[in-house]
Protein backbone atom coordinates (compact mmCIF):
# COMPACT_ATOMS: atom_id res chain seq x y z
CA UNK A 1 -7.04 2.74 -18.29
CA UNK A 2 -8.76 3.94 -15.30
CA UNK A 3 -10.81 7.59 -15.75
CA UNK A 4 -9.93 10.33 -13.11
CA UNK A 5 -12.44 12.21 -11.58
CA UNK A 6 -13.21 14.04 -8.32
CA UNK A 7 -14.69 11.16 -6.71
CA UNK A 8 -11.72 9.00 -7.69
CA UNK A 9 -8.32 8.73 -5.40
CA UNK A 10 -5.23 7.01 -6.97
CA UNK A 11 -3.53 4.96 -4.09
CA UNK A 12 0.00 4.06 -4.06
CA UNK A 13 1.05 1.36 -1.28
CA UNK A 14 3.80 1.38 -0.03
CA UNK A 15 6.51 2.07 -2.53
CA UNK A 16 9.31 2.37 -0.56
CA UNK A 17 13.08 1.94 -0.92
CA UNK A 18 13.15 -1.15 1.53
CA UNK A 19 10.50 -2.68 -1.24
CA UNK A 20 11.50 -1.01 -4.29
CA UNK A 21 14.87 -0.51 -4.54
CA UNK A 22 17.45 -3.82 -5.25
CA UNK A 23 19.46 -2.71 -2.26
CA UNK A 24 16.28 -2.98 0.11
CA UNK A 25 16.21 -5.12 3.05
CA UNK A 26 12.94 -6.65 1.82
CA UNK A 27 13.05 -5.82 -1.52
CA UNK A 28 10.53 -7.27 -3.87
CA UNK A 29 11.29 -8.88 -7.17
CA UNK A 30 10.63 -5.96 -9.97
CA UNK A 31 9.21 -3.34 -7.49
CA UNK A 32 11.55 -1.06 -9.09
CA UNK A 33 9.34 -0.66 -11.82
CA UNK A 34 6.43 0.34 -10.06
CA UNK A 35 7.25 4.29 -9.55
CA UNK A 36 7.35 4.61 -13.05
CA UNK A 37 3.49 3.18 -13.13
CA UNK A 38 2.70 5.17 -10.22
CA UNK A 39 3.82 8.35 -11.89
CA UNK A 40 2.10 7.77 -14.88
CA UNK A 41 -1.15 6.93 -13.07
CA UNK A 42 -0.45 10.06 -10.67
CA UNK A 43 -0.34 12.66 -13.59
CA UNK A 44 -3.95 11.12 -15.36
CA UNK A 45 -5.16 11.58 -11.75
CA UNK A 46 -3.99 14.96 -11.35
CA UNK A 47 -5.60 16.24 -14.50
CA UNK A 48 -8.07 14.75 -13.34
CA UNK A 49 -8.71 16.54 -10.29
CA UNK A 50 -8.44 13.07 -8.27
CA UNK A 51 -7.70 12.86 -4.77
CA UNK A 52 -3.73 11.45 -4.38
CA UNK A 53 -3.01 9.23 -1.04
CA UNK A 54 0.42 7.16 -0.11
CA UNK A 55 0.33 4.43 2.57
CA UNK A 56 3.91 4.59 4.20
CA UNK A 57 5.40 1.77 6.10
CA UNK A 58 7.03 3.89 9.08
CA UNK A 59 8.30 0.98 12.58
CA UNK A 60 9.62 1.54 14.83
CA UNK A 61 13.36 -0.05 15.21
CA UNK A 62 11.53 -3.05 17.37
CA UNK A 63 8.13 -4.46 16.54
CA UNK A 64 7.04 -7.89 16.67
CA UNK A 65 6.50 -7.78 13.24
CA UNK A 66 10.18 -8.17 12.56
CA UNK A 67 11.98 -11.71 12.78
CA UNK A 68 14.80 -10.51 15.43
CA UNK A 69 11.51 -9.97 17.76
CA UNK A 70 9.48 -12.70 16.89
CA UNK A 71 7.80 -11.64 14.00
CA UNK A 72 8.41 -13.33 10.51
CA UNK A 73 10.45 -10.11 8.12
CA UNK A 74 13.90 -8.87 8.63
CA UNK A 75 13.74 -5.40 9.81
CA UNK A 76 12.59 -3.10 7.13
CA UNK A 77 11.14 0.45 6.65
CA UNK A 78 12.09 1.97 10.09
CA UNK A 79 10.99 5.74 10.51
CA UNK A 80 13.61 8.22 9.37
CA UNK A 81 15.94 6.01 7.66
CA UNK A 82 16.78 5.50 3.97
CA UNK A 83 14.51 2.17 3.97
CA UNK A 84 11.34 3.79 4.58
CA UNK A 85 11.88 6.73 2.36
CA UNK A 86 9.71 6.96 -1.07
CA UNK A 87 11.42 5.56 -3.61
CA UNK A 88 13.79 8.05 -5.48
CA UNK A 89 11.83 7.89 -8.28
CA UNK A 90 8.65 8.33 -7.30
CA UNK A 91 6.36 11.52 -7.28
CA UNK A 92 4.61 12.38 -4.12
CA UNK A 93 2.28 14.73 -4.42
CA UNK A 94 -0.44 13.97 -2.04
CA UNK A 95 -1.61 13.18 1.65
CA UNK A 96 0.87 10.70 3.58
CA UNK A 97 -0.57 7.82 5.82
CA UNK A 98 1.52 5.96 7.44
CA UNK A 99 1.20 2.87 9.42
CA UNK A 100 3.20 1.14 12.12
CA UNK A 101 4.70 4.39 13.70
CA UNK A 102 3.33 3.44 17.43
CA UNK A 103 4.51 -0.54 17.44
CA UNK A 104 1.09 -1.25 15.62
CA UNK A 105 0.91 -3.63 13.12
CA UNK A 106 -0.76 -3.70 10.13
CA UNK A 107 -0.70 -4.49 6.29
CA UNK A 108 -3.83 -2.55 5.05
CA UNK A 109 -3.61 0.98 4.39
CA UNK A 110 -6.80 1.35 6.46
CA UNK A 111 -6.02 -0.52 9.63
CA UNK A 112 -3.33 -1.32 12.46
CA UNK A 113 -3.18 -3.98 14.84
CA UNK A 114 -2.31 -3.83 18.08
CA UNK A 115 0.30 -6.90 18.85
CA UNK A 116 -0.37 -6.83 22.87
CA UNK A 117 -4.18 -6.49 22.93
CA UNK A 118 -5.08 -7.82 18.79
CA UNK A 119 -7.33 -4.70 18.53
CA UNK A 120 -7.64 -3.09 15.24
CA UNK A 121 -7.60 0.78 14.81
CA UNK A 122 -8.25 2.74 11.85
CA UNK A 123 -5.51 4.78 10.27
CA UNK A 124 -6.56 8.30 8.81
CA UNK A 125 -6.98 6.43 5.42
CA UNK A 126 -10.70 6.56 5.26
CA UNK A 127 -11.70 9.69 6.96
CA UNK A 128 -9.30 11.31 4.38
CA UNK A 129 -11.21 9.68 1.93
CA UNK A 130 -14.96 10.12 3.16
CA UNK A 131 -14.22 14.07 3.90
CA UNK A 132 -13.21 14.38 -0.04
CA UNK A 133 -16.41 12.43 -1.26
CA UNK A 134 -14.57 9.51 -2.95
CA UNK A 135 -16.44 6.98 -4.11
CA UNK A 136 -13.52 4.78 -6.16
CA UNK A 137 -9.97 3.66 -5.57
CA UNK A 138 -7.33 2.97 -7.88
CA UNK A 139 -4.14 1.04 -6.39
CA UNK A 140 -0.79 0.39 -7.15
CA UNK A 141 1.78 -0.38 -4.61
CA UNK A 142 3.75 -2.89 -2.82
CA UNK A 143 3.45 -6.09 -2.37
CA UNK A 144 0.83 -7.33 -3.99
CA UNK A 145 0.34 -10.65 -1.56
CA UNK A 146 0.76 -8.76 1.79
CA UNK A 147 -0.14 -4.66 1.57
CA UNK A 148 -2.33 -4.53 -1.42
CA UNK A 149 -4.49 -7.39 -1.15
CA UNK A 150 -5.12 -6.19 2.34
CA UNK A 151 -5.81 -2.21 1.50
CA UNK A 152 -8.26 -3.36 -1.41
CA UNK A 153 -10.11 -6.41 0.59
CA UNK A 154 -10.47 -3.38 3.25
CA UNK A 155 -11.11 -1.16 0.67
CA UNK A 156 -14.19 -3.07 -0.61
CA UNK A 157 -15.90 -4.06 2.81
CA UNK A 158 -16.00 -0.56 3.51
CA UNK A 159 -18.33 -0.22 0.29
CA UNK A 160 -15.23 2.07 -2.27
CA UNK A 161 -15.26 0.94 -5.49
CA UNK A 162 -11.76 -0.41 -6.26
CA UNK A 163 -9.36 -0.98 -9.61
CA UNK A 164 -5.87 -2.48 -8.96
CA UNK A 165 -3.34 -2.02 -11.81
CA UNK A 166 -2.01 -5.34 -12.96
CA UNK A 167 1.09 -3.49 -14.31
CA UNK A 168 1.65 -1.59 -11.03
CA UNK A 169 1.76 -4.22 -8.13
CA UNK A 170 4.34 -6.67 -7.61
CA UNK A 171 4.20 -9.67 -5.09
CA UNK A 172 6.69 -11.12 -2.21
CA UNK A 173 5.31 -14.81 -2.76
CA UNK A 174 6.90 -15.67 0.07
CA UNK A 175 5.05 -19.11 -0.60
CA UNK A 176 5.10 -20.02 -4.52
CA UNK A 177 1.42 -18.76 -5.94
CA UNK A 178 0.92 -16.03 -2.97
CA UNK A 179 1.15 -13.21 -5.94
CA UNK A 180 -1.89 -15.08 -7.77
CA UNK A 181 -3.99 -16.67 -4.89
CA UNK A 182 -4.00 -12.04 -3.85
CA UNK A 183 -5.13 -11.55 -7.19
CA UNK A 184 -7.62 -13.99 -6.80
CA UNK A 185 -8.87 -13.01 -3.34
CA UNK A 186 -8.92 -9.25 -4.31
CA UNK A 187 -11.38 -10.18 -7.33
CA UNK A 188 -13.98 -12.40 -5.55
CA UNK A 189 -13.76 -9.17 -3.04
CA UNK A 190 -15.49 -7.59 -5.95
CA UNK A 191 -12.40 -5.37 -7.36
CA UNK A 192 -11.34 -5.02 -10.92
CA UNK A 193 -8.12 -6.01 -11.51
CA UNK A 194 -7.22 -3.57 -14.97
């Protein structure tokens, strides 16, 4: 069980209705039980004075990331609707980032892409982080093989210290073995899978 401190920040990806609830357009096999995790993990990091961020899928209703324009997902998590909503269940209580809003693309919680020019931009993730003098992340979220491996490899190259809870990540494997080959990749990236 991960210790909460003030140089700790519990990070919860994306768990969103599109992702967590059966009735999602991209929903991902037992990612209903990850706001119960989440919760749990939020309260130890509350007492523990941690700092609390959510990364928030949030497209716009065309992006090339979606299938009907080119892209390789049906259309999921578009700003304002029921789909990109928090999960019913889950607590939020802490700063919102979200990614995608402007067309750019991007899995990490730390990063967009733009699809026209391929430049990367940083979301608010780690200036929110650096300003609070966090030193170590703790992630759960959604999905495992696409949003979390990226936030964590991100995570570690920009020198955080990073746990991922086994119990609160779930994977697409949109290609049998994605969930483990992520779990793989986030380790030799020098996070602690717990």
């Amino acid at each position: 069980m991960p210790i909460y401190d003030e140089r700790t920040a519990l990070l919860i990806v994306d768990v969103q209705n599109d992702f967590a609830d059966p009735h999602g357009s991209l929903y991902v096999a037992g990612g209903h039980e990850v706001p119960a995790v989440a919760n749990a993990e939020l309260r130890q990091a509350l007492e523990g004075r941690a700092f609390v961020a959510y990364t928030q899928d949030w497209h716009p209703e065309h992006t090339p990331h979606f299938a009907v324009d080119g892209g390789i997902w049906p259309v999921h998590c578009v700003h304002d609707t029921w789909g990109a909503a928090f999960h019913n269940d889950l607590r939020v209580e802490g700063e919102v980032v979200r990614k995608g809003a402007d067309g750019r693309d991007g899995y990490s919680g730390f990063s967009v892409r733009d699809p026209q020019s391929g430049e990367t931009y940083p979301t608010l993730l780690e200036h929110l982080l650096r300003e609070r003098g966090v030193e170590r992340l703790v992630i759960c979220g959604l999905a495992t093989d696409y949003c979390v491996v990226e936030t964590t490899s991100d995570a570690r190259m920009l020198g955080f210290a990073v746990e991922v809870l086994a119990d609160g990540i779930r994977a697409v494997d949109l290609h049998e073995g994605d969930g483990e080959r992520a779990l793989r990749r986030m380790r030799d990236a020098g996070a602690e899978i717990v």
